[in-house]
Protein backbone atom coordinates (compact mmCIF):
# COMPACT_ATOMS: atom_id res chain seq x y z
CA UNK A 1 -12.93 -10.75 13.76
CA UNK A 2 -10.31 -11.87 16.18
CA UNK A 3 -8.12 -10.43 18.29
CA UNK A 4 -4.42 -11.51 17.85
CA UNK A 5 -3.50 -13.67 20.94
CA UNK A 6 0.34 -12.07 20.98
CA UNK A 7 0.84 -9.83 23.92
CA UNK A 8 1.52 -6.14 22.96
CA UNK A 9 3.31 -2.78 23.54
CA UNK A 10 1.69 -0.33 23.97
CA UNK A 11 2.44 0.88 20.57
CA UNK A 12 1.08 -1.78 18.78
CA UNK A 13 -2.26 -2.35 21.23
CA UNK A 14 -2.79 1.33 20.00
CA UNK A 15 -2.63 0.26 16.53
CA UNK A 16 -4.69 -2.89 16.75
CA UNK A 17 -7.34 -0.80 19.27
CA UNK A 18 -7.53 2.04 15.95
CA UNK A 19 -7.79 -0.84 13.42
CA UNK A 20 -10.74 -1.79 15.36
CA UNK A 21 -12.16 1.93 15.66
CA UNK A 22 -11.87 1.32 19.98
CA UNK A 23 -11.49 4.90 21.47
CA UNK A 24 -8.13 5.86 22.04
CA UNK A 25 -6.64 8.23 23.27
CA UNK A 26 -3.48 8.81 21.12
CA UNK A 27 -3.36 8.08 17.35
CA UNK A 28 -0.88 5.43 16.12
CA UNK A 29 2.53 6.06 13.62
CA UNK A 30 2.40 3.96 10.70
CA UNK A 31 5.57 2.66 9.57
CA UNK A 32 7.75 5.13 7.41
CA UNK A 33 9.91 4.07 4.95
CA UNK A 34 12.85 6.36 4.66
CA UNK A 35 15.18 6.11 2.00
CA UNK A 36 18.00 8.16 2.67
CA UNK A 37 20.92 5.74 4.55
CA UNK A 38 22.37 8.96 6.41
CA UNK A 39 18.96 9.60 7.90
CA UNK A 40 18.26 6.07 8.81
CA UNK A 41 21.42 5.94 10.37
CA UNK A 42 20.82 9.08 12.56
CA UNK A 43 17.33 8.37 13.32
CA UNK A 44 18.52 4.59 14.52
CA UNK A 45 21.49 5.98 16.30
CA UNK A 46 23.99 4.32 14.08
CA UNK A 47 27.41 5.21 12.68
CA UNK A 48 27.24 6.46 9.21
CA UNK A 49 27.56 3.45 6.73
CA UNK A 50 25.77 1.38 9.38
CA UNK A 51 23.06 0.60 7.08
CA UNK A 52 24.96 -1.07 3.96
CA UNK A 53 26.45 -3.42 6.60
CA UNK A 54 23.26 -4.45 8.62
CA UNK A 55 20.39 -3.52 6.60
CA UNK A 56 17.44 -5.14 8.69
CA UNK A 57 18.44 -4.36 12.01
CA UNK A 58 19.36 -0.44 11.22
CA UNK A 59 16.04 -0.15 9.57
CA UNK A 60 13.68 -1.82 12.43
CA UNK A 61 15.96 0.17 14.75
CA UNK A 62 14.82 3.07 12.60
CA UNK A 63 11.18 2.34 13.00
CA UNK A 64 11.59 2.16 16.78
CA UNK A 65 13.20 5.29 17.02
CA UNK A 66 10.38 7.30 15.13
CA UNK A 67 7.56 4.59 17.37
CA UNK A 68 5.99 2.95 14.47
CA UNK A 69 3.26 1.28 15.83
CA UNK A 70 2.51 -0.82 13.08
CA UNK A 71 4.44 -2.13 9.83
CA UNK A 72 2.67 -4.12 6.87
CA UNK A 73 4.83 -3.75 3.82
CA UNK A 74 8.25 -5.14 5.61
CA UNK A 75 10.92 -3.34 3.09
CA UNK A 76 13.81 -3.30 5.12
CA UNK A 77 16.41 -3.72 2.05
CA UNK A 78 14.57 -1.01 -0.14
CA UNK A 79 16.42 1.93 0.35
CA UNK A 80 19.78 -0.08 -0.61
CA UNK A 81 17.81 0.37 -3.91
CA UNK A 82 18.38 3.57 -4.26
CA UNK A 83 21.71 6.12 -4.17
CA UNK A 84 22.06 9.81 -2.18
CA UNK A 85 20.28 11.19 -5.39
CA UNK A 86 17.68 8.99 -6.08
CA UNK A 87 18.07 5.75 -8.05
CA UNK A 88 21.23 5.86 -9.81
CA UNK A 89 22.31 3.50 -13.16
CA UNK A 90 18.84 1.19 -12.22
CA UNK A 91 17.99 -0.99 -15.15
CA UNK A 92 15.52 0.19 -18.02
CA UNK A 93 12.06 -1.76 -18.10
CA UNK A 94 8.60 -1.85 -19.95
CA UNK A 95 8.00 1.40 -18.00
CA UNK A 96 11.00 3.44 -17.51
CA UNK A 97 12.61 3.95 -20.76
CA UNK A 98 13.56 0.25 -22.68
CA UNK A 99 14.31 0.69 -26.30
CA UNK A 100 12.82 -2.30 -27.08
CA UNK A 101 10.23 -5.23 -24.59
CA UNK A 102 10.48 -8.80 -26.27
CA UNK A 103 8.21 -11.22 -24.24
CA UNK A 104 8.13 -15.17 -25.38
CA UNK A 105 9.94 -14.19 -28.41
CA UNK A 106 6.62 -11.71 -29.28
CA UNK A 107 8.11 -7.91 -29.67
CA UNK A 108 5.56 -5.63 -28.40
CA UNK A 109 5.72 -3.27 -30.60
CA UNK A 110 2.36 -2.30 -30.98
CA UNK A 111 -1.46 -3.22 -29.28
CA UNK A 112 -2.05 -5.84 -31.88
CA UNK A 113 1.14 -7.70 -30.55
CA UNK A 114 0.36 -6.93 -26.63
CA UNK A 115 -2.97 -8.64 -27.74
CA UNK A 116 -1.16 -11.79 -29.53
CA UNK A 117 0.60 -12.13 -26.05
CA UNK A 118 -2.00 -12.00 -23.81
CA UNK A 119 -3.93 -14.41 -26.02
CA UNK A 120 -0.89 -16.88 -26.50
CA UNK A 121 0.90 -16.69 -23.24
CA UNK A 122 -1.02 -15.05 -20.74
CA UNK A 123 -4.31 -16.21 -20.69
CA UNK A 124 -3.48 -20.00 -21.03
CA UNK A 125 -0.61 -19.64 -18.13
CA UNK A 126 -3.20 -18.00 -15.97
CA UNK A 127 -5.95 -20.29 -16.01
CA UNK A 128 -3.19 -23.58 -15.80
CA UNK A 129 -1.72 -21.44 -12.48
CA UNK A 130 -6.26 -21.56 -11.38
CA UNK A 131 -5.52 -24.96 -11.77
CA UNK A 132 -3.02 -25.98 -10.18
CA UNK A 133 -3.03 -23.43 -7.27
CA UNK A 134 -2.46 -24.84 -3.90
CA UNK A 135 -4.85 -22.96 -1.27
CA UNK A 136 -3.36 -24.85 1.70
CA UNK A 137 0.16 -24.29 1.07
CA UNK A 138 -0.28 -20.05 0.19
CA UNK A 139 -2.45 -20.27 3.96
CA UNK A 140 0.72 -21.75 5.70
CA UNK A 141 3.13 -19.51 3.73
CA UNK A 142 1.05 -16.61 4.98
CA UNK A 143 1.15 -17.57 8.92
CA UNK A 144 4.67 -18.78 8.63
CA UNK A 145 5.86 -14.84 7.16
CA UNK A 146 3.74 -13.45 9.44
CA UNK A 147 4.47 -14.71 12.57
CA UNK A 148 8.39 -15.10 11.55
CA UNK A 149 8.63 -11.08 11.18
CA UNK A 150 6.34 -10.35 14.14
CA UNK A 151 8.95 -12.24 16.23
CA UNK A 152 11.45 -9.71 14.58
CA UNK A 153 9.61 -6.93 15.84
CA UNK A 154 8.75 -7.90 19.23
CA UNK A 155 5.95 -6.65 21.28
CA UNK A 156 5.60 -3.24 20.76
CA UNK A 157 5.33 -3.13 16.39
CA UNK A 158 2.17 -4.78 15.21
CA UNK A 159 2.82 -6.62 12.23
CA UNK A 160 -0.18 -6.47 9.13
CA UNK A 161 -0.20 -9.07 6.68
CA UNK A 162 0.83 -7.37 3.50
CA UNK A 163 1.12 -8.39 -0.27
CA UNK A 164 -0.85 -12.17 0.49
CA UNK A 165 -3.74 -11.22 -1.24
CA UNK A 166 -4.41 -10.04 -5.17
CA UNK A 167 -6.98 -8.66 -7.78
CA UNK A 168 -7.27 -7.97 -11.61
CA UNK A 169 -4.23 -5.37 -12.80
CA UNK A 170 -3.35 -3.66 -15.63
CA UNK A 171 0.06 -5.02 -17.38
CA UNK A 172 1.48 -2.08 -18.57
CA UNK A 173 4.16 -2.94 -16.27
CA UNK A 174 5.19 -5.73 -18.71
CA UNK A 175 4.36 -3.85 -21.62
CA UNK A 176 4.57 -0.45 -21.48
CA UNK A 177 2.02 2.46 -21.25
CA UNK A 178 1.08 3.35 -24.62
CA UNK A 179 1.02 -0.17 -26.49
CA UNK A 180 -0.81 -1.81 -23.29
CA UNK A 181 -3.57 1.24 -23.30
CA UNK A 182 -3.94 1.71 -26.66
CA UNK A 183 -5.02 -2.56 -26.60
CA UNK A 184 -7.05 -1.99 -24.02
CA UNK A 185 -8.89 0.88 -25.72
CA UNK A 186 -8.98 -1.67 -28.97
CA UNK A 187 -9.60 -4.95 -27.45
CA UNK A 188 -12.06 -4.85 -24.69
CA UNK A 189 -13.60 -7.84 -24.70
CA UNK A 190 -9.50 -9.58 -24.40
CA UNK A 191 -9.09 -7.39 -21.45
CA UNK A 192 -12.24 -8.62 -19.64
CA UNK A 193 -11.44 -11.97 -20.59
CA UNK A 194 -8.02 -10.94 -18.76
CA UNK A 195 -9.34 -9.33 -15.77
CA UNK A 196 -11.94 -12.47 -15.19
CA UNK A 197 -9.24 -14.59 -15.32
CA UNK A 198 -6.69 -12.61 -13.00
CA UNK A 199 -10.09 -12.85 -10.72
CA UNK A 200 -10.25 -16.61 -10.86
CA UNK A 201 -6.84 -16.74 -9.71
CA UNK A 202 -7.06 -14.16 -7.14
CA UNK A 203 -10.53 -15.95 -5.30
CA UNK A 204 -7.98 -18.77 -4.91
CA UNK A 205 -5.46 -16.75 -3.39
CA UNK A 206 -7.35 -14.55 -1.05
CA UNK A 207 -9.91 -17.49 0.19
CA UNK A 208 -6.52 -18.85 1.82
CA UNK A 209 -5.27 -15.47 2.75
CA UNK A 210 -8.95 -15.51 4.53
CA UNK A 211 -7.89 -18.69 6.31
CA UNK A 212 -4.54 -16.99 7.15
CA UNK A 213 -6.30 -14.22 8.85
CA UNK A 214 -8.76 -16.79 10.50
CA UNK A 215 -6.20 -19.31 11.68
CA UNK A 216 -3.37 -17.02 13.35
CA UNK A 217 -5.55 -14.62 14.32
CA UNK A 218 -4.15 -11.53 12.50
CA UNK A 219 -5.25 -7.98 12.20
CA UNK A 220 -7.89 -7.99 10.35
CA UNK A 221 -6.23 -5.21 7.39
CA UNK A 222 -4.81 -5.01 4.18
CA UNK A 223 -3.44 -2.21 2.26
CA UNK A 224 -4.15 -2.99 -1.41
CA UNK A 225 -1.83 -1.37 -3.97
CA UNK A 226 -1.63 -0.68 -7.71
CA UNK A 227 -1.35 2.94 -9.36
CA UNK A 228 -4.49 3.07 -11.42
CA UNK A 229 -4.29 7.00 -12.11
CA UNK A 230 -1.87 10.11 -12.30
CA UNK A 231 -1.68 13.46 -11.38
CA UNK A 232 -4.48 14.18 -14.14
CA UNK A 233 -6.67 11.42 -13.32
CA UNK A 234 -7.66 7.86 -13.65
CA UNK A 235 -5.39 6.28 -16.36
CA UNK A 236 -8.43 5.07 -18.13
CA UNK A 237 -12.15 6.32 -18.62
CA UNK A 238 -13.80 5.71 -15.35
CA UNK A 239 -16.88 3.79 -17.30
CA UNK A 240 -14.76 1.45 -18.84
CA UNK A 241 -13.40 0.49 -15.18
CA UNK A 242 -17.25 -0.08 -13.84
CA UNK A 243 -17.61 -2.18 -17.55
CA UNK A 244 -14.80 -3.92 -17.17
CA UNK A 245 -13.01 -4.37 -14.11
CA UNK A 246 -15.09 -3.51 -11.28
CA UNK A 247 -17.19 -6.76 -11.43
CA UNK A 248 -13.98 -9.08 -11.10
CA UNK A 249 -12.16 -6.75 -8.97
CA UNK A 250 -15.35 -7.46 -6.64
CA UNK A 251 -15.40 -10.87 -7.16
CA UNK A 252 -12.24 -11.59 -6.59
CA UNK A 253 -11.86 -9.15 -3.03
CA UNK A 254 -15.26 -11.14 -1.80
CA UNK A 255 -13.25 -13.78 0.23
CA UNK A 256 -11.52 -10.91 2.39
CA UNK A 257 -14.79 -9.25 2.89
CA UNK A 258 -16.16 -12.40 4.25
CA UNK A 259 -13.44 -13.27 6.20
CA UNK A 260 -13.90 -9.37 7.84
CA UNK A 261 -10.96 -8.39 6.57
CA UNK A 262 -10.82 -4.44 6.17
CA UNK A 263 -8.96 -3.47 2.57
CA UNK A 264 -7.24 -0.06 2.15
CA UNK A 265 -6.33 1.26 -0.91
CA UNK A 266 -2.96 3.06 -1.50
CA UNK A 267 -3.50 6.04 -3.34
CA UNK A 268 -1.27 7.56 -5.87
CA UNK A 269 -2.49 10.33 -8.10
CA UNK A 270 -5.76 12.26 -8.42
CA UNK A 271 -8.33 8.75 -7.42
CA UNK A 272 -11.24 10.91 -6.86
CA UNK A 273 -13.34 9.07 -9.12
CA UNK A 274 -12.68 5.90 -8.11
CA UNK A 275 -13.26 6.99 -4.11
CA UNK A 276 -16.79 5.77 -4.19
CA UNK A 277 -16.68 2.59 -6.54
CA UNK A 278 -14.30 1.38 -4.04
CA UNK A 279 -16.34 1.92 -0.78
CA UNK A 280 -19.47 0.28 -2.54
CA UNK A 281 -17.71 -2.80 -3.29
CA UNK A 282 -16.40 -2.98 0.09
CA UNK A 283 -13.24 -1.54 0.99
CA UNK A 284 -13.38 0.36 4.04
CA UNK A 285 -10.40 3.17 3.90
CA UNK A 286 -7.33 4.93 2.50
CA UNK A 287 -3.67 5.51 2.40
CA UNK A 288 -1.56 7.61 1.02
CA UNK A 289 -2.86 10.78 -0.68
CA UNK A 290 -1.48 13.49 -2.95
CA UNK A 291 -3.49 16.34 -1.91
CA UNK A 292 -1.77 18.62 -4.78
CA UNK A 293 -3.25 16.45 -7.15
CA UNK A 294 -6.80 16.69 -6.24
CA UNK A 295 -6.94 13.97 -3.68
CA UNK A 296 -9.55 15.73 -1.18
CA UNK A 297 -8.78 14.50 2.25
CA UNK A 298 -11.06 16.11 4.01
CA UNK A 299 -14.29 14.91 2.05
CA UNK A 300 -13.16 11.44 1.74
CA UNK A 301 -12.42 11.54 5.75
CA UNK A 302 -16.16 12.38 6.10
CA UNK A 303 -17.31 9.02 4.03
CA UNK A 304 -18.73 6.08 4.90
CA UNK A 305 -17.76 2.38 4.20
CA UNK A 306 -20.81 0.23 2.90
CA UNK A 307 -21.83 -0.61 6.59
CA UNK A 308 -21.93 3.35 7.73
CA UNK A 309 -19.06 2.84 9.83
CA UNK A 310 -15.59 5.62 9.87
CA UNK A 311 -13.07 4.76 7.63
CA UNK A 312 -9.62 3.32 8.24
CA UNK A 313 -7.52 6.11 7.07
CA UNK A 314 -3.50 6.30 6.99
CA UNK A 315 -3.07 10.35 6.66
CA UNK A 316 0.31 10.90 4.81
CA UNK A 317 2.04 14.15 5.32
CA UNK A 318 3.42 14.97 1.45
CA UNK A 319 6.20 13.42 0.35
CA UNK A 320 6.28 15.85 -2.42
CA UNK A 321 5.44 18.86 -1.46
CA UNK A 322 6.01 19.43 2.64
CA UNK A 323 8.29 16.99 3.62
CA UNK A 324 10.99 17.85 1.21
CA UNK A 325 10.29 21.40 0.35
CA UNK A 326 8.49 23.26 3.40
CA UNK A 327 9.43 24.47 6.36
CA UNK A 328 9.43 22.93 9.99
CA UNK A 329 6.50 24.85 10.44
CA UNK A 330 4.76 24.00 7.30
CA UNK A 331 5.46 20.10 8.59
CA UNK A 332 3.75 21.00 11.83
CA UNK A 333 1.06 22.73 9.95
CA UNK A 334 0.07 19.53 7.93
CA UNK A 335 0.15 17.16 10.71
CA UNK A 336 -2.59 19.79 12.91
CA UNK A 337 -4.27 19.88 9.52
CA UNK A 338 -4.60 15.84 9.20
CA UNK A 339 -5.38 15.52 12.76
CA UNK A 340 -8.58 17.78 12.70
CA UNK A 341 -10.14 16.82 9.63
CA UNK A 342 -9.11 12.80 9.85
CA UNK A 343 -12.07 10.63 11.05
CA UNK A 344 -13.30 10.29 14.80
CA UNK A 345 -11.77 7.05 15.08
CA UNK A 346 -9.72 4.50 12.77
CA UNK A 347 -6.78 7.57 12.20
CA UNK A 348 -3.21 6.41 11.53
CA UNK A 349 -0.38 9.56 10.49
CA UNK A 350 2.64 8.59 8.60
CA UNK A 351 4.27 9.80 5.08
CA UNK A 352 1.96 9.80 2.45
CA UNK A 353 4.78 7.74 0.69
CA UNK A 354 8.24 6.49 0.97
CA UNK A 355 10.93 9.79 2.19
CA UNK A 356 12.89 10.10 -0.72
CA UNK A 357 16.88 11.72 -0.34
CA UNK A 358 17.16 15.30 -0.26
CA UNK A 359 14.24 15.85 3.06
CA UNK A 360 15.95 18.32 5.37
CA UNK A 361 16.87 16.92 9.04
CA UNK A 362 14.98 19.66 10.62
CA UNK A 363 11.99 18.89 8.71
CA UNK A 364 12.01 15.23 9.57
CA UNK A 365 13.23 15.81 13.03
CA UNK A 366 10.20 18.13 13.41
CA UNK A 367 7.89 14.90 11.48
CA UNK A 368 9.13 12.67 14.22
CA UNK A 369 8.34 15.08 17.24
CA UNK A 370 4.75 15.49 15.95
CA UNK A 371 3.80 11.90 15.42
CA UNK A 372 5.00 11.50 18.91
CA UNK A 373 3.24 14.26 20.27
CA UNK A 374 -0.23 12.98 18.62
CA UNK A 375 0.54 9.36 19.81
CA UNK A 376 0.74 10.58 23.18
CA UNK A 377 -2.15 12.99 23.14
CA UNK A 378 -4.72 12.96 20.14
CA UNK A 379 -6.63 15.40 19.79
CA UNK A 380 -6.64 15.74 23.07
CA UNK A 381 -3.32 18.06 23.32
């Protein structure tokens, strides 16, 4: 691994010394992406309405204000996405409440026809886009993103590649929940064939996200992202994942692992089960983390990654539960608490997901004087 050649902040050295597990003494701010314009607009020091009229630089200005020390997943338009109450007259999809999902003139209507899809549409497309991918051109897309939003941030942000690398999903995003399970409980064999193929694709794609990395020099992490369980579990039988996926999910995360590259994974729901699969293929760490659903922080904080080194972890205080619904001191509380039981080194604090409307000021006022206080100090104060 490299270091990046860009001078930095002091900020962002901090978050570049902790993605290399250096002693520090403070512990970095992740970014945090906060929804709400009105606190956006206070946090950046911006007239309300500010950021409808300039977006990007309200947001960044934002980020600055609370000292993130490191941004991957650049989002800067996302909470235009959503109103003062939450996402307001958003359009109806495959997963959040269409009447009907017609794909290539195929209603899916039922596993049989999510199967005559995948085998008429989806296969063939995936192994012609094998084909024809061009490795070169994803590596320059890669540097030229990267190093066009590190300008944006300056010095003192350190900019993590984000979204340039891929693995074998589900699709129940195209095709709902029920039809898309109930296929993949029917049609097992289609879903390998599926998952091998996504994994053909995605060796393509990360190989020249490895040469990204090599080339420009760039911190050596990636957050990897897809909700694969709920607040009751994994959304399939564990077994069927180490059948079925797990081999092409490790085949296709191989060229990262070469390259030195050291994969996250974002957690949403109750991924207990799937904690140790993950760390023997090869990832080395965690974000996220809904502790009321059985995520257990502090046992996953005392793991391992394959080599017996700390993990990389991004300790979230809850989105869900503190953040919105505690109490200054209950905010305070949850930071001490992630602090003390995070790992020795390779500790980032944050959200555990984006700030929704409706978090009082005082409790995010009280968020932001904590992850200052622990940048400055550690463990130490």
């Amino acid at each position: 691994m490299q270091d990046t050649p860009v001078p930095l902040g002091a900020n962002a050295q901090l978050a570049l010394d902790t993605i290399y597990r250096r002693p520090t003494r403070g512990i970095p701010t992740w970014m945090l992406n906060i929804m709400e314009h009105a606190q956006l607009e206070r946090l950046a020091g911006t007239p309300q309405g500010s950021y409808l009229r300039d977006q990007e630089g309200v947001y960044l200005a934002a980020q600055k204000a609370i000292g993130a020390c490191m941004i991957d997943q650049w989002i800067p338009t996302n909470p235009a996405s959503i109103g003062t109450h939450g996402y307001e007259g958003r359009e109806q999809g495959a997963t959040t409440g269409a009447a009907q999902v017609v794909l290539d003139g195929i209603a899916i209507d039922s596993p049989e026809a999510v199967a005559e899809h995948l085998e008429r549409v989806v296969l063939p497309r995936l192994a012609q886009a094998t084909a024809s991918f061009d490795e070169a051109a994803h590596t320059r897309a890669v540097l030229a993103g990267e190093q066009r939003v590190q300008g944006l941030f300056g010095t003192d942000i350190l900019k993590v590649p984000y979204g340039v690398a891929t693995f074998p999903v589900f699709r129940y995003g195209q095709y709902g929940y029920v039809n898309y399970f109930m296929a993949y409980a029917l049609f097992p064999e289609l879903m390998e064939r599926d998952f091998a193929l996504q994994a053909g694709l995605a060796v393509r794609i990360n190989r020249a996200a490895a040469q990204a990395y090599a080339t420009g020099a760039l911190p050596p992490m990636l957050r990897s992202d897809f909700d694969m369980a709920d607040s009751r579990g994994m959304l399939v039988d564990i077994r069927s994942l180490d059948r079925l996926w797990f081999p092409h999910f490790a085949r296709a995360m191989e060229p990262l692992f070469r390259a030195g590259v050291q994969v996250i994974w974002h957690c949403d729901g109750d991924l207990m089960e799937m904690v140790p699969r993950l760390l023997e293929v090869g990832l080395c760490g965690f974000q996220g983390f809904q502790y009321e659903d059985g995520m257990d922080y502090e046992r996953i904080c005392r793991m391992k990654d394959r080599h017996g080194e700390d993990l990389l972890i991004v300790a979230g205080v809850s989105v869900t539960r503190t953040l919105p619904l505690g109490s200054p001191e209950e905010v305070r509380r949850e930071l001490q608490w992630l602090v003390r039981y995070g790992p020795p080194r390779g500790l980032f604090l944050a959200a555990s997901s984006s700030v929704t409307p409706g978090v009082p000021w005082e409790n995010l006022r009280t968020f932001a004087e904590g992850l200052a206080y622990y940048r400055a100090y550690g463990r130490a104060g």
